[in-house]
PDB file of N, CA and C in Angstrom:
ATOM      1  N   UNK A   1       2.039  15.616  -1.933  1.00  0.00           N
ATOM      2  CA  UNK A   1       2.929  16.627  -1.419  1.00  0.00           C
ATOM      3  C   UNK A   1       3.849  15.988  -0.386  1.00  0.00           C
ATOM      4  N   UNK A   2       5.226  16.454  -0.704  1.00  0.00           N
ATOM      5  CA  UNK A   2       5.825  15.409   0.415  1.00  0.00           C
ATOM      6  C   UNK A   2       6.197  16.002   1.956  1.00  0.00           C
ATOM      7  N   UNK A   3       5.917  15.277   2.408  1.00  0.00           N
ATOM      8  CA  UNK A   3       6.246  15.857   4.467  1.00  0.00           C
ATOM      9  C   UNK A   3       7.466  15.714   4.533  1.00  0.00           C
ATOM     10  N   UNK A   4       8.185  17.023   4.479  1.00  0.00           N
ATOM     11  CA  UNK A   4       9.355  17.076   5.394  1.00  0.00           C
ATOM     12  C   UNK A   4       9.741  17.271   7.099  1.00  0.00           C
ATOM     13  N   UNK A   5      10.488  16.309   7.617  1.00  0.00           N
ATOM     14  CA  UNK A   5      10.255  16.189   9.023  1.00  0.00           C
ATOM     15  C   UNK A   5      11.824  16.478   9.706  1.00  0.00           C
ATOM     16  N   UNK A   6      12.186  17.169  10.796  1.00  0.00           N
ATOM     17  CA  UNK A   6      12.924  17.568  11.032  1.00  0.00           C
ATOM     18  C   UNK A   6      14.130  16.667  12.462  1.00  0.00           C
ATOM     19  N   UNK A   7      14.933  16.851  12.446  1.00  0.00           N
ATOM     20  CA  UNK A   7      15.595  15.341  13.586  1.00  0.00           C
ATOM     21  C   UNK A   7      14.954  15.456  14.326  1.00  0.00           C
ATOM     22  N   UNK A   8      14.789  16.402  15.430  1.00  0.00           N
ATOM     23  CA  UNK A   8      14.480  16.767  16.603  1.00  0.00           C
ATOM     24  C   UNK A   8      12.583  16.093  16.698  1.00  0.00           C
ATOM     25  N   UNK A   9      11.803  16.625  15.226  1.00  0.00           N
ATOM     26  CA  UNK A   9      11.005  15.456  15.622  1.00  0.00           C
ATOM     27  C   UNK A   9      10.945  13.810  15.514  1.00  0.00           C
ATOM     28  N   UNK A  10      11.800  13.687  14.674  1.00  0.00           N
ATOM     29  CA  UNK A  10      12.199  12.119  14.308  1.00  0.00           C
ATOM     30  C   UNK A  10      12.563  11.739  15.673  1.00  0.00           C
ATOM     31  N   UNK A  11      13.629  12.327  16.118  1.00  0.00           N
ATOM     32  CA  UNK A  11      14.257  11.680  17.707  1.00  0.00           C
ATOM     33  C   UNK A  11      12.978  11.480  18.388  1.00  0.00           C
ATOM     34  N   UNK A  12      11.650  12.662  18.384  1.00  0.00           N
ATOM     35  CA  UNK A  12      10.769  12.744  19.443  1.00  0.00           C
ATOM     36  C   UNK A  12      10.082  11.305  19.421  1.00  0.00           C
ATOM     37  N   UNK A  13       9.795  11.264  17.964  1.00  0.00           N
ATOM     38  CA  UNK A  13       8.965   9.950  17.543  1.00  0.00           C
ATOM     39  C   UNK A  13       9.112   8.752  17.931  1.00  0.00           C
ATOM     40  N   UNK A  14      10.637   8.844  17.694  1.00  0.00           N
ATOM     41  CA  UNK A  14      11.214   6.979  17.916  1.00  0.00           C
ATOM     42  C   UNK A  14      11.698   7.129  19.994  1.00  0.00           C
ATOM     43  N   UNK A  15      11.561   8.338  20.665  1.00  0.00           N
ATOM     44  CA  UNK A  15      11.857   7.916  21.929  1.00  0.00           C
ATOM     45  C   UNK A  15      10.553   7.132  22.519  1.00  0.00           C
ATOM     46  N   UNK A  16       9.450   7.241  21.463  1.00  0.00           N
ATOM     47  CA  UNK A  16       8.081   6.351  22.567  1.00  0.00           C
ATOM     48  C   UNK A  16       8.261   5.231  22.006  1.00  0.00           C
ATOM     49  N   UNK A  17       8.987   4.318  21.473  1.00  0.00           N
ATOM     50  CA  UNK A  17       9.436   2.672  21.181  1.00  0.00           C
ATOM     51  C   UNK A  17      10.776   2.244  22.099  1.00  0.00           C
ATOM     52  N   UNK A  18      10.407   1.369  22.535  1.00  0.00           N
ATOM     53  CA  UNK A  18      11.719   0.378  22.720  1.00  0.00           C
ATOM     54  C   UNK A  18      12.607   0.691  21.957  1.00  0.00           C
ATOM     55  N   UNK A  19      13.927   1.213  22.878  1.00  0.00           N
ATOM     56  CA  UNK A  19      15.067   1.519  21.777  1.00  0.00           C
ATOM     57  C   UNK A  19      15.763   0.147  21.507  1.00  0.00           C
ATOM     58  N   UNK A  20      15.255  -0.966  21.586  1.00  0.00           N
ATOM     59  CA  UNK A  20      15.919  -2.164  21.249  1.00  0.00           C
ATOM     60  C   UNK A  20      15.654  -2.748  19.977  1.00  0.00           C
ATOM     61  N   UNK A  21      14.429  -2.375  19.318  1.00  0.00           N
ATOM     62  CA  UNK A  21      13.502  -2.871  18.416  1.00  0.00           C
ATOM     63  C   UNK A  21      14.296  -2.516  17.056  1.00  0.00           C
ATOM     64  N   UNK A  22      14.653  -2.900  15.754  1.00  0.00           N
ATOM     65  CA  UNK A  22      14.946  -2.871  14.938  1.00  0.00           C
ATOM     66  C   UNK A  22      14.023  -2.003  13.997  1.00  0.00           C
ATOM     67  N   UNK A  23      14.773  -0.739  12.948  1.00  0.00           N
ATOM     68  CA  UNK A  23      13.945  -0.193  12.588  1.00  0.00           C
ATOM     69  C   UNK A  23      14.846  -0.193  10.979  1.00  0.00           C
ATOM     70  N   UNK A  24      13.574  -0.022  10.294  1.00  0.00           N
ATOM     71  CA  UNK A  24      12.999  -0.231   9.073  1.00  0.00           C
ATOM     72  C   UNK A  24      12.506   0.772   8.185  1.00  0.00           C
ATOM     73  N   UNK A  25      12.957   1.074   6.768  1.00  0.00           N
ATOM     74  CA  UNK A  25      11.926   1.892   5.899  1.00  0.00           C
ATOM     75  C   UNK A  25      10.720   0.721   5.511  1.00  0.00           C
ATOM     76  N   UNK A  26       9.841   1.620   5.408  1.00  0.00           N
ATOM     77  CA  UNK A  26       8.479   1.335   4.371  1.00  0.00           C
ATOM     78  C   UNK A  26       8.090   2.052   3.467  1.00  0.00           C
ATOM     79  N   UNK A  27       9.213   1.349   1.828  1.00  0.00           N
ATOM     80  CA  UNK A  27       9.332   2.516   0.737  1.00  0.00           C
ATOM     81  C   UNK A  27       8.060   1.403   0.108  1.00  0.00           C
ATOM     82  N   UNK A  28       7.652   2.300  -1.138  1.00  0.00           N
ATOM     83  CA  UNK A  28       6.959   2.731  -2.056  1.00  0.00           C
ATOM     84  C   UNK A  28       5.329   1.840  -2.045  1.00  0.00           C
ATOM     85  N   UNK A  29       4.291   2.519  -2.230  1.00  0.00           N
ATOM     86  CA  UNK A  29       3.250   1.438  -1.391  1.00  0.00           C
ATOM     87  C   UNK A  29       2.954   0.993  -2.928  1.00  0.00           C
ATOM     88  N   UNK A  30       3.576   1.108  -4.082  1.00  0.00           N
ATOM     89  CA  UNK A  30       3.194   0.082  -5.506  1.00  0.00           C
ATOM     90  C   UNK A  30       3.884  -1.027  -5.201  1.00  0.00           C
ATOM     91  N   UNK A  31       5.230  -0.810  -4.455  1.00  0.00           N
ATOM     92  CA  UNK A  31       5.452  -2.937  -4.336  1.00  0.00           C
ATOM     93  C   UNK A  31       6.291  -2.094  -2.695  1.00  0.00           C
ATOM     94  N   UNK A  32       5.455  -2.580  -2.184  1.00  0.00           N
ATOM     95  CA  UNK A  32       5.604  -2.072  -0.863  1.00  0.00           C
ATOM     96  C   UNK A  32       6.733  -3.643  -0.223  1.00  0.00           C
ATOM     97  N   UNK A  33       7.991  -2.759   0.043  1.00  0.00           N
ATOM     98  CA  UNK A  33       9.349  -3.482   0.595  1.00  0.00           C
ATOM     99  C   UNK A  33       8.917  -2.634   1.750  1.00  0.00           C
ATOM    100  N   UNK A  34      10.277  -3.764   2.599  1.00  0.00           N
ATOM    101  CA  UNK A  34      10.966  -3.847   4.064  1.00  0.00           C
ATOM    102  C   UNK A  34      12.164  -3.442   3.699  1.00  0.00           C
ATOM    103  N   UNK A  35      12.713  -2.112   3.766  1.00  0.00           N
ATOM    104  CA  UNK A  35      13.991  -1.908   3.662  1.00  0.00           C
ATOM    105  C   UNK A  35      15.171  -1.190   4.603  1.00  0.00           C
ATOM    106  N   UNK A  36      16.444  -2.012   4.477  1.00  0.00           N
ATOM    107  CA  UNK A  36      16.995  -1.972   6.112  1.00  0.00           C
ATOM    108  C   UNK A  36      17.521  -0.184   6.113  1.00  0.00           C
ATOM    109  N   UNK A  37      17.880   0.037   6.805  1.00  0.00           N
ATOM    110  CA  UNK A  37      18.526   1.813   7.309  1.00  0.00           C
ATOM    111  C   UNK A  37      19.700   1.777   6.919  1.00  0.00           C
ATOM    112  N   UNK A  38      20.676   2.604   6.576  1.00  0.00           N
ATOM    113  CA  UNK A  38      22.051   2.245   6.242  1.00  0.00           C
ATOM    114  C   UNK A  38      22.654   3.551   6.892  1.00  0.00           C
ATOM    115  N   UNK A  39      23.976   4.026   6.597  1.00  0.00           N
ATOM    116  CA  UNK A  39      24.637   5.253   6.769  1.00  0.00           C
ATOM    117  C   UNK A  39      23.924   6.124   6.922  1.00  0.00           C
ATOM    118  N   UNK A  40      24.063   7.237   7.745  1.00  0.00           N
ATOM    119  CA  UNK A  40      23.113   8.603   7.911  1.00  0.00           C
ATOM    120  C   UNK A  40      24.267   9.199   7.972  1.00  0.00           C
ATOM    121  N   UNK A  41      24.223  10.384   7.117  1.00  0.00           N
ATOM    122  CA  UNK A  41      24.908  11.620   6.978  1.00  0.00           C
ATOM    123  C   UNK A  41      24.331  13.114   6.939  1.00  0.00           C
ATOM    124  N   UNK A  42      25.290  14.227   7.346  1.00  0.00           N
ATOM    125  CA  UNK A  42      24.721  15.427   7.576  1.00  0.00           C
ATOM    126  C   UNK A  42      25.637  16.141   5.934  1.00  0.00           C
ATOM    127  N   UNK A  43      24.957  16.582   5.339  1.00  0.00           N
ATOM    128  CA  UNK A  43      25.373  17.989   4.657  1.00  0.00           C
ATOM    129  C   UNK A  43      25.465  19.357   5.110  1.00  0.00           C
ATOM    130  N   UNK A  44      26.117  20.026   4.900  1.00  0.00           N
ATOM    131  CA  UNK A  44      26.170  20.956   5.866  1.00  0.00           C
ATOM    132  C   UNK A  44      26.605  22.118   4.175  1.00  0.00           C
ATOM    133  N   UNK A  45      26.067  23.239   4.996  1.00  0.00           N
ATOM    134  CA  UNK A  45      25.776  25.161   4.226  1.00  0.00           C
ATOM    135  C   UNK A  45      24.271  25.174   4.134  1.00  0.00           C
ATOM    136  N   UNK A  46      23.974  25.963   3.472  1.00  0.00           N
ATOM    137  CA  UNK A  46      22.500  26.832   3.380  1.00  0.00           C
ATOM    138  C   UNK A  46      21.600  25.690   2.961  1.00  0.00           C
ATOM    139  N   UNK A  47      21.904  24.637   2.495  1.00  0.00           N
ATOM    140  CA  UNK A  47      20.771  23.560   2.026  1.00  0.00           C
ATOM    141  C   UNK A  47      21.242  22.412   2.653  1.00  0.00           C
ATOM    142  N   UNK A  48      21.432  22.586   3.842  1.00  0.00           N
ATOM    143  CA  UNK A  48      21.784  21.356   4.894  1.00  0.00           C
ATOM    144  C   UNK A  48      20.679  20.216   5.000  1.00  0.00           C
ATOM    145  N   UNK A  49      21.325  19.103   5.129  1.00  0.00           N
ATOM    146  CA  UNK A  49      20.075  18.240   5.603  1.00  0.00           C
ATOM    147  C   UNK A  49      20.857  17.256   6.110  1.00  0.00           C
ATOM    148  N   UNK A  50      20.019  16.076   6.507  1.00  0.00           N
ATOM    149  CA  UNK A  50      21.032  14.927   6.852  1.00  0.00           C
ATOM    150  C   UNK A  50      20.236  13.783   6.040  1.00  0.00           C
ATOM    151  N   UNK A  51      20.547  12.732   5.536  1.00  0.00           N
ATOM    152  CA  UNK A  51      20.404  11.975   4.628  1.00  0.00           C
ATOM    153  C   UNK A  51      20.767  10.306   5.284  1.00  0.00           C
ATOM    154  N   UNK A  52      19.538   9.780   5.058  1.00  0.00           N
ATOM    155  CA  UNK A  52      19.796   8.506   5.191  1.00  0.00           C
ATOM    156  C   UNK A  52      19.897   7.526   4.427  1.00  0.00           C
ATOM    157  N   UNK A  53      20.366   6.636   4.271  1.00  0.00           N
ATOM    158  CA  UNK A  53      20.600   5.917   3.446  1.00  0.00           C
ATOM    159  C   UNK A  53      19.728   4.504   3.010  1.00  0.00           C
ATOM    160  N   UNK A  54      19.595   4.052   2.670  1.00  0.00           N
ATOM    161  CA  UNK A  54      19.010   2.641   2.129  1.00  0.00           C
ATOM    162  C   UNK A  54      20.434   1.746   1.819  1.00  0.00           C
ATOM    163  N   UNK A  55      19.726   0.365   3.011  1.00  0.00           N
ATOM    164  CA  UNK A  55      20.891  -0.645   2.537  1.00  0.00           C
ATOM    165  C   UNK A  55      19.831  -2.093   2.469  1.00  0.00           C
ATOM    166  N   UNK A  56      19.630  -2.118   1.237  1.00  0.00           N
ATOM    167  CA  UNK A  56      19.205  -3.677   1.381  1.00  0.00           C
ATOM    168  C   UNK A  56      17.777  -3.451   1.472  1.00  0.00           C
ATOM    169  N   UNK A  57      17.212  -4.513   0.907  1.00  0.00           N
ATOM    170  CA  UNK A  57      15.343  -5.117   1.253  1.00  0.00           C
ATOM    171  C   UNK A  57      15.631  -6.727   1.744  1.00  0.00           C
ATOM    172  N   UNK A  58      14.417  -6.416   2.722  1.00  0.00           N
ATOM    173  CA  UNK A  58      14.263  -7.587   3.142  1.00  0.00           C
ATOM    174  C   UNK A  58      12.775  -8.630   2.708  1.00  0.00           C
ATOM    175  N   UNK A  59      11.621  -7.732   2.913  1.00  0.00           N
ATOM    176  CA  UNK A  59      10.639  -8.403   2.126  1.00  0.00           C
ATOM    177  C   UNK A  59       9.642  -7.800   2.193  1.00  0.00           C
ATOM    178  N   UNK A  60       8.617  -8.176   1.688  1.00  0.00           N
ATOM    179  CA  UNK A  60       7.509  -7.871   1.388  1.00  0.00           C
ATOM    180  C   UNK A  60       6.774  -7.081   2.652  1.00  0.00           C
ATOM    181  N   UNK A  61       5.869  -5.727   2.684  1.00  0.00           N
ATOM    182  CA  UNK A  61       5.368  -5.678   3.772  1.00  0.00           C
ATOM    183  C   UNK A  61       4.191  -6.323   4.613  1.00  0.00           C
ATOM    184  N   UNK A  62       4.236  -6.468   5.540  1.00  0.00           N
ATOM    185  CA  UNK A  62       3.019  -7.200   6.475  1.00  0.00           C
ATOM    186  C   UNK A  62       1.878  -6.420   5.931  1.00  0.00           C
ATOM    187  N   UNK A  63       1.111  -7.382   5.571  1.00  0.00           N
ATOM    188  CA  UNK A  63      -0.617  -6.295   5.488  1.00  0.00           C
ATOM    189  C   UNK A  63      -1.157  -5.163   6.570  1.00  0.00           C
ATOM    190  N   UNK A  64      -0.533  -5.680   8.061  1.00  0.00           N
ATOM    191  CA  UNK A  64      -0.899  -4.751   8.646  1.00  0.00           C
ATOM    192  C   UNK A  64      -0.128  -3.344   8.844  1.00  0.00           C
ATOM    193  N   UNK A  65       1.019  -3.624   8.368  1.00  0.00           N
ATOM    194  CA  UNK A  65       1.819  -2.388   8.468  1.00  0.00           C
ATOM    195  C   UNK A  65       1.415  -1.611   7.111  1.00  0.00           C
ATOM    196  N   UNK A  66       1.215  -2.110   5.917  1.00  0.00           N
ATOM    197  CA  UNK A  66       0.374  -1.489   4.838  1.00  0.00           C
ATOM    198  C   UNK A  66      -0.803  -0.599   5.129  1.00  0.00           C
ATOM    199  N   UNK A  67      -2.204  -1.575   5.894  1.00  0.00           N
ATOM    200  CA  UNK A  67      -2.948  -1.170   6.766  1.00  0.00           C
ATOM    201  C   UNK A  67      -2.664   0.279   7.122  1.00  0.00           C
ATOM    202  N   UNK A  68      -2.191   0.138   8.310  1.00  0.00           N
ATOM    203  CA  UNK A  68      -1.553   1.666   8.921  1.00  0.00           C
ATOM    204  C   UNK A  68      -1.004   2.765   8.126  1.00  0.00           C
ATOM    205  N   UNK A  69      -0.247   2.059   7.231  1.00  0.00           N
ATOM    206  CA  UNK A  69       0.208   3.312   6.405  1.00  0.00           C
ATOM    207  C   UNK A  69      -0.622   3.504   5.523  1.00  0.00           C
ATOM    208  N   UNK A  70      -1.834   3.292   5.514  1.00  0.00           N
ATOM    209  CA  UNK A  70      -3.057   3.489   4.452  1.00  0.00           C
ATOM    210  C   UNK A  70      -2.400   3.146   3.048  1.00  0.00           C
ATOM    211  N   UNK A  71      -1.641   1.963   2.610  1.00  0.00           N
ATOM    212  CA  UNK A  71      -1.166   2.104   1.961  1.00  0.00           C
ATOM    213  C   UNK A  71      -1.943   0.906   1.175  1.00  0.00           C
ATOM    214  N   UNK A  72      -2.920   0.596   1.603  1.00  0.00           N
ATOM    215  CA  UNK A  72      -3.811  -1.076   1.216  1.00  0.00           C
ATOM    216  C   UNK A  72      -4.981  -0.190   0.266  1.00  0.00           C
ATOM    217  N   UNK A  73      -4.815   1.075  -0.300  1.00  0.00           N
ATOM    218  CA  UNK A  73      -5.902   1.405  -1.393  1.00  0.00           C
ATOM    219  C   UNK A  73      -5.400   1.755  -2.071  1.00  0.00           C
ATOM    220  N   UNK A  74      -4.007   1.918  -2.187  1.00  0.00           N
ATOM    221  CA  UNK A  74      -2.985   2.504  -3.611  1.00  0.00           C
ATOM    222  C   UNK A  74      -2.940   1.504  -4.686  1.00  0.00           C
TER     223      UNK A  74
END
């Protein structure tokens, strides 16, 4: 089932990191990539959202970030 998460908690999330630190998706845990953030955009009317983008992979994920995302039994 997928978690939809809203800005206001996303903002909440990323204010307890170093806002200096470079941030990253961690798509799909069958070949689990490093993939960079790209454009973020808002849609706007009754099915608004804002949408981020995917630009680029960089590599393979660290075991321990797999780890965490319980993603080391898929």
């Amino acid at each position: 089932m997928p978690y939809e998460i809203t800005v206001a908690h996303l903002v909440c999330q990323l204010q307890t990191f170093d806002p200096d630190l470079p941030v990253s998706f961690a798509i799909n845990p069958d070949w689990p990539q490093t993939h960079h953030i790209g454009r973020i955009v808002e849609i706007s009317g009754s099915n608004g959202a804002i949408y981020i983008a995917e630009n680029g992979k960089e590599s393979v994920l660290p075991p321990s970030v797999r780890d965490q995302l319980a993603w080391s039994d898929v």
